[in-house]
PDB file of N, CA and C in Angstrom:
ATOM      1  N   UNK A   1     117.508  83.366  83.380  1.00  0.00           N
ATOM      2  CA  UNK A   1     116.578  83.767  82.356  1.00  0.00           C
ATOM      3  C   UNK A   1     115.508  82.699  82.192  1.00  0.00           C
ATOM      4  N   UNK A   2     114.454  82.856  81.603  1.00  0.00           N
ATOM      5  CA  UNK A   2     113.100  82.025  81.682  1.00  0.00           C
ATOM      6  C   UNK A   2     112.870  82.191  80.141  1.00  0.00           C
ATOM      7  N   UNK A   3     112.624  81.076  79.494  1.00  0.00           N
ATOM      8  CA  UNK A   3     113.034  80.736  77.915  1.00  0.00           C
ATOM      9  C   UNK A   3     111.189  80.946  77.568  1.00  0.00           C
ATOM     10  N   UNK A   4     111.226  81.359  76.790  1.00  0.00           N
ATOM     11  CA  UNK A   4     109.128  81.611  75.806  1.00  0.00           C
ATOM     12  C   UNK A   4     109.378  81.398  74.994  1.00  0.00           C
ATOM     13  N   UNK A   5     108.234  80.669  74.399  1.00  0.00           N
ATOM     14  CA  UNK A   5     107.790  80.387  73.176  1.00  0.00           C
ATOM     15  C   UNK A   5     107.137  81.261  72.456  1.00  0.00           C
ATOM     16  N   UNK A   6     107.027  81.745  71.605  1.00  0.00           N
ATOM     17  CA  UNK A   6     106.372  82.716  70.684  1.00  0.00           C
ATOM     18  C   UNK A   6     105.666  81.995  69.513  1.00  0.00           C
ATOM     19  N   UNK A   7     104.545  82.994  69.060  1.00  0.00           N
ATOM     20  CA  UNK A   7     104.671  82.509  67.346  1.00  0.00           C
ATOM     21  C   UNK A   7     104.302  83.894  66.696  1.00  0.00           C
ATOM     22  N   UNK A   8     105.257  83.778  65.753  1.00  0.00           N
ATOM     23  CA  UNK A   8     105.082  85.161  64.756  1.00  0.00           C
ATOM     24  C   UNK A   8     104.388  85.028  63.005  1.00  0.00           C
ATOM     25  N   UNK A   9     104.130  85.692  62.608  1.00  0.00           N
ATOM     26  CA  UNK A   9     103.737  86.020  61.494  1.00  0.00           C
ATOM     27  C   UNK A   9     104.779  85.468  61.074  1.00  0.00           C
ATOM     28  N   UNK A  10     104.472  84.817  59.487  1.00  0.00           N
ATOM     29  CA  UNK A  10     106.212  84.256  58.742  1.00  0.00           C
ATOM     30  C   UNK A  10     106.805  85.755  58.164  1.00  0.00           C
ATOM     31  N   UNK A  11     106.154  86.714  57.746  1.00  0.00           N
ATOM     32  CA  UNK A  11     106.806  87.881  57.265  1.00  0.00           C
ATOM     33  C   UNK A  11     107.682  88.204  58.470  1.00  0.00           C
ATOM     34  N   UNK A  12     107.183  88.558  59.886  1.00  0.00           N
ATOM     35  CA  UNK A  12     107.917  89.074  60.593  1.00  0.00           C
ATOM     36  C   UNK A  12     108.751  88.037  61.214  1.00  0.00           C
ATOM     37  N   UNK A  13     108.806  87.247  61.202  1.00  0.00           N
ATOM     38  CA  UNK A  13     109.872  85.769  61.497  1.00  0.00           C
ATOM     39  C   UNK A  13     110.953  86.094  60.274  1.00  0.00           C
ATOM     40  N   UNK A  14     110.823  86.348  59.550  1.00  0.00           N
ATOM     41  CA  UNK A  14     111.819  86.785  58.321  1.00  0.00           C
ATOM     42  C   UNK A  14     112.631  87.845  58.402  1.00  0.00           C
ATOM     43  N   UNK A  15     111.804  88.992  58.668  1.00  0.00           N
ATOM     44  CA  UNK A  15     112.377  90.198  59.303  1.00  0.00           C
ATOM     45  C   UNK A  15     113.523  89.977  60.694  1.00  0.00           C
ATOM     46  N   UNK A  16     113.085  89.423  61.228  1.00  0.00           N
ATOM     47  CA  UNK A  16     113.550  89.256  62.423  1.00  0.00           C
ATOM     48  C   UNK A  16     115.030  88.337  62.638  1.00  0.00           C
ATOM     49  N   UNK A  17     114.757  87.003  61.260  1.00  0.00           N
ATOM     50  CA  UNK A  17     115.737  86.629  61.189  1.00  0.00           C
ATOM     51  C   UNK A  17     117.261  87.731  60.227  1.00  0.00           C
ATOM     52  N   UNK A  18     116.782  88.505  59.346  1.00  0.00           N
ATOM     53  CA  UNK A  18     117.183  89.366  58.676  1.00  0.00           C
ATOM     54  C   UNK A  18     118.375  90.275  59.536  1.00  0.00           C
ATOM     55  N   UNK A  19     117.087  90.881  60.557  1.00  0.00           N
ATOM     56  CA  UNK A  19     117.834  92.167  61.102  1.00  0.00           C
ATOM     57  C   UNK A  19     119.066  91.598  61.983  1.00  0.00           C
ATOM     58  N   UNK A  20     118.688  90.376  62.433  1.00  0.00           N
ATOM     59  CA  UNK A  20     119.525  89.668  63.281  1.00  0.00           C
ATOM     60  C   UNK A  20     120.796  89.293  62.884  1.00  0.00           C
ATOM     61  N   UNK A  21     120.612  88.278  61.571  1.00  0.00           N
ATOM     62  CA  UNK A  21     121.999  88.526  61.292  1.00  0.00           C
ATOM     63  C   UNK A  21     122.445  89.642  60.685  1.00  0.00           C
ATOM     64  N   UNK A  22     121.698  90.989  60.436  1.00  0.00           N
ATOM     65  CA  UNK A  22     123.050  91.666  59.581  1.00  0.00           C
ATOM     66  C   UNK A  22     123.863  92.500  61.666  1.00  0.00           C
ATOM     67  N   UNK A  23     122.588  92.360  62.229  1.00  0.00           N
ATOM     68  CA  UNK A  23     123.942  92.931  63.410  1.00  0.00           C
ATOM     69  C   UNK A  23     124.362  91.455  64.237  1.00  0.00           C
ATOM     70  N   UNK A  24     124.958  90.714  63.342  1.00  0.00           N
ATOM     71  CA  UNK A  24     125.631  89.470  63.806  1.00  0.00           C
ATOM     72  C   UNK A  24     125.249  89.072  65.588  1.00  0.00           C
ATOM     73  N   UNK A  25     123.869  88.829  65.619  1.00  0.00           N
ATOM     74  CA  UNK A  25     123.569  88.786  66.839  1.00  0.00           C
ATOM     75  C   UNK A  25     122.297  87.509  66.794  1.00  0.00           C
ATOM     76  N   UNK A  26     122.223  86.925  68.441  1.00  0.00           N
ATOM     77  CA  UNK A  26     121.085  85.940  68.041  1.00  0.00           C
ATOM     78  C   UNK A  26     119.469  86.829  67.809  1.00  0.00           C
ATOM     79  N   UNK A  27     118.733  86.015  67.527  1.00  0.00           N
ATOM     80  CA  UNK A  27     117.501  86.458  67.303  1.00  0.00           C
ATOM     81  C   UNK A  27     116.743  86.795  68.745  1.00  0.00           C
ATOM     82  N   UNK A  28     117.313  85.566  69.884  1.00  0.00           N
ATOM     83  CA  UNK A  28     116.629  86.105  71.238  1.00  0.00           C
ATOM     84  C   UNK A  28     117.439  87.336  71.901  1.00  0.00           C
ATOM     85  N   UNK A  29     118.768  87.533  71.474  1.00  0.00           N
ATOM     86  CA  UNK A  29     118.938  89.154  71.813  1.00  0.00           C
ATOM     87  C   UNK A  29     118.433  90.164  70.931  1.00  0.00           C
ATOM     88  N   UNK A  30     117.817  90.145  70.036  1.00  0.00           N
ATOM     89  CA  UNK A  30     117.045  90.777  69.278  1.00  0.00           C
ATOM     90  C   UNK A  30     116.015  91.206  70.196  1.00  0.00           C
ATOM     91  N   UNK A  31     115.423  90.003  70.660  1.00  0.00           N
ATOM     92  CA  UNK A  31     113.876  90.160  71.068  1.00  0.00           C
ATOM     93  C   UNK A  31     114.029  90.651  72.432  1.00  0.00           C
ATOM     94  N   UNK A  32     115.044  90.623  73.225  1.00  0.00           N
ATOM     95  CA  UNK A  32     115.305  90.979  74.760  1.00  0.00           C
ATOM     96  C   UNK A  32     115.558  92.391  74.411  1.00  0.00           C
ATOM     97  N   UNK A  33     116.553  93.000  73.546  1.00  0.00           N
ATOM     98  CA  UNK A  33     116.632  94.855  73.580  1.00  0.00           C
ATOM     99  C   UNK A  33     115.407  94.969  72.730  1.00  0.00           C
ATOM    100  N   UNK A  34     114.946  94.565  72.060  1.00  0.00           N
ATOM    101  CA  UNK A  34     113.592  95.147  71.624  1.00  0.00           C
ATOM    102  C   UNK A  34     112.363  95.397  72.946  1.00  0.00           C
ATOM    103  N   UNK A  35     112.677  94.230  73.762  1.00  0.00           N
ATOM    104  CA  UNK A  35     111.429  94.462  74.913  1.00  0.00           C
ATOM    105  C   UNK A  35     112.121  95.184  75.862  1.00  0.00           C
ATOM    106  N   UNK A  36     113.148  95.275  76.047  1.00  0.00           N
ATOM    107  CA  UNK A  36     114.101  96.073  76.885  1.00  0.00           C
ATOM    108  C   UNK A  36     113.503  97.844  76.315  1.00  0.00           C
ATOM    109  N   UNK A  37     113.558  98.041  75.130  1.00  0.00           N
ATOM    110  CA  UNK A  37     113.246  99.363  74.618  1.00  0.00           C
ATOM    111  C   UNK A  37     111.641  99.722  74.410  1.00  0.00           C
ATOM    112  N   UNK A  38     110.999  98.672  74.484  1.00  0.00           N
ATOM    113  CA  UNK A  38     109.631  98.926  74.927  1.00  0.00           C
ATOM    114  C   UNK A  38     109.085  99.418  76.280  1.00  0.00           C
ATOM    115  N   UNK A  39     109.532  98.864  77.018  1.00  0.00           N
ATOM    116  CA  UNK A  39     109.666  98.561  78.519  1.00  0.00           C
ATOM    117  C   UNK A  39     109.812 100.139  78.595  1.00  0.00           C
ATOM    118  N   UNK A  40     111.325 100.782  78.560  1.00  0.00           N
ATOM    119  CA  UNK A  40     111.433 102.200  78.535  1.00  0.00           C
ATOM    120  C   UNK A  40     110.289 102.904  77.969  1.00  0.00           C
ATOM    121  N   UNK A  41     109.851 102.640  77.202  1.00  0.00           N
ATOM    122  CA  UNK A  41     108.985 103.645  76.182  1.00  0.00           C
ATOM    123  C   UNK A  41     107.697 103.878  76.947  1.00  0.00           C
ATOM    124  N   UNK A  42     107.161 102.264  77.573  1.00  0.00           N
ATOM    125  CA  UNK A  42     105.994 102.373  78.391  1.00  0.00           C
ATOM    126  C   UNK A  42     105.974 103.039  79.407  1.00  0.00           C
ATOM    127  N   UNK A  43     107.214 102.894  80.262  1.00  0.00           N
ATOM    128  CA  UNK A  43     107.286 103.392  81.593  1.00  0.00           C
ATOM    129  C   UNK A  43     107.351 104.494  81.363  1.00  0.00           C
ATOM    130  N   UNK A  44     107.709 105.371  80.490  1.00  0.00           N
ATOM    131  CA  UNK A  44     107.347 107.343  79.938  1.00  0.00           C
ATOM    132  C   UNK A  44     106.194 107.400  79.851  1.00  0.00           C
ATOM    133  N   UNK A  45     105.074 106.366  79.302  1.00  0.00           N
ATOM    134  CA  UNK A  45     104.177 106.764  78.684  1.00  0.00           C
ATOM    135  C   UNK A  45     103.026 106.802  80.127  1.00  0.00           C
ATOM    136  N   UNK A  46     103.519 105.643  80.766  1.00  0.00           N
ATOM    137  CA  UNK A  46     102.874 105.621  82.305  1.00  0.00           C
ATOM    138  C   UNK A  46     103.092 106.754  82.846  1.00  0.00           C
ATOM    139  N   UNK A  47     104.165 107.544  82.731  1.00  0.00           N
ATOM    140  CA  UNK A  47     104.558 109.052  83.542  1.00  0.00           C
ATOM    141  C   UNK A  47     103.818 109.852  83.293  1.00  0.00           C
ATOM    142  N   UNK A  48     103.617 109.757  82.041  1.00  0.00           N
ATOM    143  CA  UNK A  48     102.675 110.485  80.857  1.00  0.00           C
ATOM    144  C   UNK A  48     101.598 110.500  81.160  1.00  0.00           C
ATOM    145  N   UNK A  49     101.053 109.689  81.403  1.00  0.00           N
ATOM    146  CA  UNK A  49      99.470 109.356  81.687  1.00  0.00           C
ATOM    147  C   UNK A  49      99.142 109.861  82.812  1.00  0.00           C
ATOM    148  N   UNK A  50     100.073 109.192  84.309  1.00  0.00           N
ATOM    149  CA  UNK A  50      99.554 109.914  85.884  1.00  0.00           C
ATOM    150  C   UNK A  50      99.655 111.552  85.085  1.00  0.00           C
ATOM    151  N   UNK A  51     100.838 112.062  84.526  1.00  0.00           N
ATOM    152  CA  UNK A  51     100.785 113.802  84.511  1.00  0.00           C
ATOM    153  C   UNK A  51      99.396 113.962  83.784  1.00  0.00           C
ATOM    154  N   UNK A  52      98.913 113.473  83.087  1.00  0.00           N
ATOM    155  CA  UNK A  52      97.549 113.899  82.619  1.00  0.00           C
ATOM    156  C   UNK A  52      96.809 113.835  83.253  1.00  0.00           C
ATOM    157  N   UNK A  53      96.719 112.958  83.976  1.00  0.00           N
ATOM    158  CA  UNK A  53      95.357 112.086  85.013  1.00  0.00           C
ATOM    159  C   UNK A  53      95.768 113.278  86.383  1.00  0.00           C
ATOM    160  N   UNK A  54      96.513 113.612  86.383  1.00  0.00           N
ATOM    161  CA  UNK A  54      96.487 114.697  88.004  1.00  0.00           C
ATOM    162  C   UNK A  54      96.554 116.577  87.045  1.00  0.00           C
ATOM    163  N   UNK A  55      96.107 116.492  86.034  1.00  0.00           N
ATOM    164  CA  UNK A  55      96.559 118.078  85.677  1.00  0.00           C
ATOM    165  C   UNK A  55      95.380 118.707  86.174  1.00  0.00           C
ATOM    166  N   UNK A  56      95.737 119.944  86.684  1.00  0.00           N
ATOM    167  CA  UNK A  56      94.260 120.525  87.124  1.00  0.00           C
ATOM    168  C   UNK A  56      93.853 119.923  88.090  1.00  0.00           C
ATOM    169  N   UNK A  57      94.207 119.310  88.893  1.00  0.00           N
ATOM    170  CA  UNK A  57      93.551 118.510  90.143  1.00  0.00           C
ATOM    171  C   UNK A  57      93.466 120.126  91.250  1.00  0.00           C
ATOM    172  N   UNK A  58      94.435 120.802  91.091  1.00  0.00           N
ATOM    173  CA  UNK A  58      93.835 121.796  92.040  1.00  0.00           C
ATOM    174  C   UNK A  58      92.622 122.964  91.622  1.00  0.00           C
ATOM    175  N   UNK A  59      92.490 122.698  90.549  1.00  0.00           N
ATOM    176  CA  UNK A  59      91.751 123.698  89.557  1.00  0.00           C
ATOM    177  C   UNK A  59      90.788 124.355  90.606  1.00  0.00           C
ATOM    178  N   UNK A  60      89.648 123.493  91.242  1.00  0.00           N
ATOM    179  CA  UNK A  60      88.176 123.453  91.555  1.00  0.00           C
ATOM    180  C   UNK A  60      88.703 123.980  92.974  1.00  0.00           C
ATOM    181  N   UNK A  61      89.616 123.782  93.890  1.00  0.00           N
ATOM    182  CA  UNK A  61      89.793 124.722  94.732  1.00  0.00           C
ATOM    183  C   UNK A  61      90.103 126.331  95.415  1.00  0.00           C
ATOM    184  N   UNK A  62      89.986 126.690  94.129  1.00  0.00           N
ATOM    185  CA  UNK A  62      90.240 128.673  94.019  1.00  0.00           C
ATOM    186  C   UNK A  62      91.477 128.467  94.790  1.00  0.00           C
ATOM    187  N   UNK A  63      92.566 127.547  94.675  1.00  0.00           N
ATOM    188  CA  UNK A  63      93.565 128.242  96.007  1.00  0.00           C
ATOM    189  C   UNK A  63      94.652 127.741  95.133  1.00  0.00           C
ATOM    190  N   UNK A  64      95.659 128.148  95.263  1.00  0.00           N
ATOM    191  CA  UNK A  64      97.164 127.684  94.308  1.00  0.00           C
ATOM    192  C   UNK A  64      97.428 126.601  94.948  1.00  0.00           C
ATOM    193  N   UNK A  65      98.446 125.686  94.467  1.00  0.00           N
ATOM    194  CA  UNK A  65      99.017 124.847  95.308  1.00  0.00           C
ATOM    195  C   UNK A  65     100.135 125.027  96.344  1.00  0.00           C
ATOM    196  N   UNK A  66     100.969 126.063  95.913  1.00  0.00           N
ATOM    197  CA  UNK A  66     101.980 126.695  96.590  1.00  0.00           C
ATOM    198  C   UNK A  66     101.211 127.441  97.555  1.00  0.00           C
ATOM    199  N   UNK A  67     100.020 128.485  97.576  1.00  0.00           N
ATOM    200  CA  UNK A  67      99.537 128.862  98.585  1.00  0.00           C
ATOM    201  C   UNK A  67      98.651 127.718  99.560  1.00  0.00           C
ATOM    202  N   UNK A  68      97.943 126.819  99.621  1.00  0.00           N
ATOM    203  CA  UNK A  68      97.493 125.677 100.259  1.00  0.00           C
ATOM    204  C   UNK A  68      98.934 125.405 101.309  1.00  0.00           C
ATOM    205  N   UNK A  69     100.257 125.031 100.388  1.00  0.00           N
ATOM    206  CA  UNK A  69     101.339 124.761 100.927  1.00  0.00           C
ATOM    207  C   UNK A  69     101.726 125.485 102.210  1.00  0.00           C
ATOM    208  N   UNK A  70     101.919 126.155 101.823  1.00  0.00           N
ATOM    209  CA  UNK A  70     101.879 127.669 103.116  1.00  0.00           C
ATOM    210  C   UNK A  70     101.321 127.682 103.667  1.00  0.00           C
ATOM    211  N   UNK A  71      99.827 127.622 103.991  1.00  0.00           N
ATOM    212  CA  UNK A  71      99.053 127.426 104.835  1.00  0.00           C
ATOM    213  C   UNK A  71      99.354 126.403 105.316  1.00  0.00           C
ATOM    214  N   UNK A  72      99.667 125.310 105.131  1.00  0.00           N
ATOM    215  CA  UNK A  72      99.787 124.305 105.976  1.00  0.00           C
ATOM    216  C   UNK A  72     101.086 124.425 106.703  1.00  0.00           C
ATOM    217  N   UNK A  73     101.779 125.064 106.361  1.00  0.00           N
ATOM    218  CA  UNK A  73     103.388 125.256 107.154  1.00  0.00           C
ATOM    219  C   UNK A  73     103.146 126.037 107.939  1.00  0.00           C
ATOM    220  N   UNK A  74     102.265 127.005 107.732  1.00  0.00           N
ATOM    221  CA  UNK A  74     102.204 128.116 108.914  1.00  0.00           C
ATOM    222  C   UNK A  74     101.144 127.366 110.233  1.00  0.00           C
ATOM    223  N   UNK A  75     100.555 126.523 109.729  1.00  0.00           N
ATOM    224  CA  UNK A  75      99.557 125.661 110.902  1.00  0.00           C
ATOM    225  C   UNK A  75     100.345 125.443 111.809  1.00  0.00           C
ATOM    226  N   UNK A  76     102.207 124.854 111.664  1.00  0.00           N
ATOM    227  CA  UNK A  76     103.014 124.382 112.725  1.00  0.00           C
ATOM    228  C   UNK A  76     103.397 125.347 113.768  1.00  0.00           C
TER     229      UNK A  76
END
């Protein structure tokens, strides 16, 4: 593991010490499943984004994608 330095707001340095001990845990496993559950959240949101960024990409070709498909299988 590779140790960081942070600096937080004192409210949320409070919080943080708070939530920590009531689930009897250190504060840097706090901060590792917290970025651990970010991490997840982003990598959806990245999924999220290419599916937006490609919707309709066949739109402007009058041709389905499943039919394009076919055509190209029948080329063999």
């Amino acid at each position: 593991m590779v140790r960081t330095l942070i600096s937080l707001e004192e409210k949320d340095k409070r919080w943080l010490d708070s939530y920590s001990r009531r689930r009897h845990q250190s504060i840097a496993e706090t901060v590792r499943q917290a970025i651990h559950v970010y991490r997840e959240r982003s990598d959806i949101d990245e999924k999220s984004d290419l599916l937006n960024l490609t919707a309709g990409l066949w739109r402007d070709r009058g041709v389905e994608g499943l039919e394009y498909i076919d055509g190209l299988r029948n080329e063999w």
